[in-house]
C-alpha atoms as a PDB file:
ATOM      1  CA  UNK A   1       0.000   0.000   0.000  1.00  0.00           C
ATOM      2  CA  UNK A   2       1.063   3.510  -1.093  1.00  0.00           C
ATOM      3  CA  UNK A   3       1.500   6.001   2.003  1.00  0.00           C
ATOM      4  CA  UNK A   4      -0.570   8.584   0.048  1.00  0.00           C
ATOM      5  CA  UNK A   5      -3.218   6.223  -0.088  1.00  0.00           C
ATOM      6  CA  UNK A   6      -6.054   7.244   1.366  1.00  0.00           C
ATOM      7  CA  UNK A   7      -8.840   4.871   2.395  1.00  0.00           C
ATOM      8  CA  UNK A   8     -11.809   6.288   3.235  1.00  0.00           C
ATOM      9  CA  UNK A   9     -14.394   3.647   4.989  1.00  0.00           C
ATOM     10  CA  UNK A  10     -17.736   6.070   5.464  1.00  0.00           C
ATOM     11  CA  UNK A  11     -19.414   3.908   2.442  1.00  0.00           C
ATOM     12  CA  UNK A  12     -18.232   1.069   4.018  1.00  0.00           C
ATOM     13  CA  UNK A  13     -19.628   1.834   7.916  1.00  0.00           C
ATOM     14  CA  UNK A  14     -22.871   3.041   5.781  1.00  0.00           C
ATOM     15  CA  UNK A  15     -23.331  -0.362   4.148  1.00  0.00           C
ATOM     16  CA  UNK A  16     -22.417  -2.603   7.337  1.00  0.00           C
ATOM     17  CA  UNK A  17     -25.360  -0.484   9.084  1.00  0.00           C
ATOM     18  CA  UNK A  18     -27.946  -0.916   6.701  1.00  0.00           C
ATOM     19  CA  UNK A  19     -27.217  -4.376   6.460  1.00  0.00           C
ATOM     20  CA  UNK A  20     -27.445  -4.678  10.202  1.00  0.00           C
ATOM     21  CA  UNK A  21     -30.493  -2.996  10.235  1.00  0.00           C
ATOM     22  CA  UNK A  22     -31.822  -5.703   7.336  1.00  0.00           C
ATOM     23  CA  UNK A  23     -30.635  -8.318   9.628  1.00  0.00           C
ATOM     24  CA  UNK A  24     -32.428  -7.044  12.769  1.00  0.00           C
ATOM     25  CA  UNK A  25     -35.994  -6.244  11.047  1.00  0.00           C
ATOM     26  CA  UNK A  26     -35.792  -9.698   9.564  1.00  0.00           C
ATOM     27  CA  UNK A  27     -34.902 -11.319  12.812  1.00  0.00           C
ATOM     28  CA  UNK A  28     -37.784  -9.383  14.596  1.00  0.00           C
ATOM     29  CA  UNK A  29     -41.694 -10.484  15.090  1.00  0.00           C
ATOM     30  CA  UNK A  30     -44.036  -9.113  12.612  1.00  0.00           C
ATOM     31  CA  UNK A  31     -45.662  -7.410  16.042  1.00  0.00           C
ATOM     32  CA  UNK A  32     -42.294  -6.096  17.571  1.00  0.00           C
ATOM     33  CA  UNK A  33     -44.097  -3.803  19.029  1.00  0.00           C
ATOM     34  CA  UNK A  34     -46.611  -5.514  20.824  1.00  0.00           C
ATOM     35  CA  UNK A  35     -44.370  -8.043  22.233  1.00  0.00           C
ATOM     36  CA  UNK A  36     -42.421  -5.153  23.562  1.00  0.00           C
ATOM     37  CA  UNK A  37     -45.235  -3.624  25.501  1.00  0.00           C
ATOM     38  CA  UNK A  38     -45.871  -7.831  26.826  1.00  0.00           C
ATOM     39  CA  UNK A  39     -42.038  -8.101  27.947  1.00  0.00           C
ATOM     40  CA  UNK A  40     -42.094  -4.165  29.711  1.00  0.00           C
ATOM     41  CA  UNK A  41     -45.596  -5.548  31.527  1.00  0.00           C
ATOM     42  CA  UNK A  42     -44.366  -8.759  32.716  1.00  0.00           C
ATOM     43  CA  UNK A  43     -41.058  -7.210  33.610  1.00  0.00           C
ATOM     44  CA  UNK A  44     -42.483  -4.496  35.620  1.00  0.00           C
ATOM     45  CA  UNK A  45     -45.012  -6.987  36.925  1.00  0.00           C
ATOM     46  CA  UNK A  46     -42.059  -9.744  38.212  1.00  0.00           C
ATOM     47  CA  UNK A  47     -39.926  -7.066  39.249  1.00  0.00           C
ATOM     48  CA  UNK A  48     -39.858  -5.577  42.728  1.00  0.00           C
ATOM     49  CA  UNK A  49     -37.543  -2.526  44.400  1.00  0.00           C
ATOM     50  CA  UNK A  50     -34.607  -4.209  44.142  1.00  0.00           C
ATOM     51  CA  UNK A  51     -34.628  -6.146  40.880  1.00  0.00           C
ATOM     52  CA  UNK A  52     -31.175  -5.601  38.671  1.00  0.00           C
ATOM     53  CA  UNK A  53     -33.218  -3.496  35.944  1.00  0.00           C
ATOM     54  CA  UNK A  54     -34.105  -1.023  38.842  1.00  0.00           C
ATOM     55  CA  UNK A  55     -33.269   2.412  38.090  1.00  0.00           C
ATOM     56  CA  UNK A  56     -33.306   2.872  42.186  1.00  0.00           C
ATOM     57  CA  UNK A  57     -30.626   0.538  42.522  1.00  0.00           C
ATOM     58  CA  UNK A  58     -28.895   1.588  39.641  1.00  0.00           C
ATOM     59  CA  UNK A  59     -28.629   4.723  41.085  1.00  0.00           C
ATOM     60  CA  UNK A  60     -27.320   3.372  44.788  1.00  0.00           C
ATOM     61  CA  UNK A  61     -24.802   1.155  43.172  1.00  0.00           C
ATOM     62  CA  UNK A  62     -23.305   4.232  41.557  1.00  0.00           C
ATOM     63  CA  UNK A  63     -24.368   6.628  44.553  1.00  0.00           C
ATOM     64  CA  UNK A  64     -21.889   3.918  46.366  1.00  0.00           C
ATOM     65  CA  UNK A  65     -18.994   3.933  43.759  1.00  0.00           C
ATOM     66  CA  UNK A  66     -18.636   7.828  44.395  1.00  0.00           C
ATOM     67  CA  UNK A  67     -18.842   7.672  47.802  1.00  0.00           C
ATOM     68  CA  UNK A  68     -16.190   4.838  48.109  1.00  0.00           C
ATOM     69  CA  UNK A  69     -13.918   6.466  45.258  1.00  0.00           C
ATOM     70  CA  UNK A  70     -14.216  10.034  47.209  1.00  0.00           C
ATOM     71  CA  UNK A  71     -13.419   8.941  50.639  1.00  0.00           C
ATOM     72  CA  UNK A  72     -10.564   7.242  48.838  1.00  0.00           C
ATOM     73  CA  UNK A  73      -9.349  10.276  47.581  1.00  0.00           C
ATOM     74  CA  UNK A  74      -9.998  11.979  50.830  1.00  0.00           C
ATOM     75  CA  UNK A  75      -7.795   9.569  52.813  1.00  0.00           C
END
């Protein structure tokens, strides 16, 4: 390869997406969107305070990170 070669991969990213995006709507039900609403309901449903998709203890976890990495700094 010539160093003033250039290679220029924007078409190339471009197609890779689109075919990932051919990929995924193929791979998805015809009612994608109605079994989304059925997985978000029974999720919700199942799920209680403390369940790992819990933005509350998403937000402790890290809350507890920050504290632990502060005090470390602080000592």
């Amino acid at each position: 390869m010539d160093s003033d070669d250039r290679i220029d991969i924007r078409n190339l990213v471009r197609a890779h997406g689109a075919r990932q995006l051919v990929i995924a709507r193929l791979s998805a039900p015809d009612d994608w969107q109605g079994e989304l609403r059925r997985a978000l309901v029974s999720e919700r449903a199942a799920g209680h305070f403390w369940s790992r998709s819990s933005d509350v203890r998403l937000f402790l976890e890290s809350f507890a990170i920050f504290f632990t990495a502060a005090m470390m700094f602080l000592i």
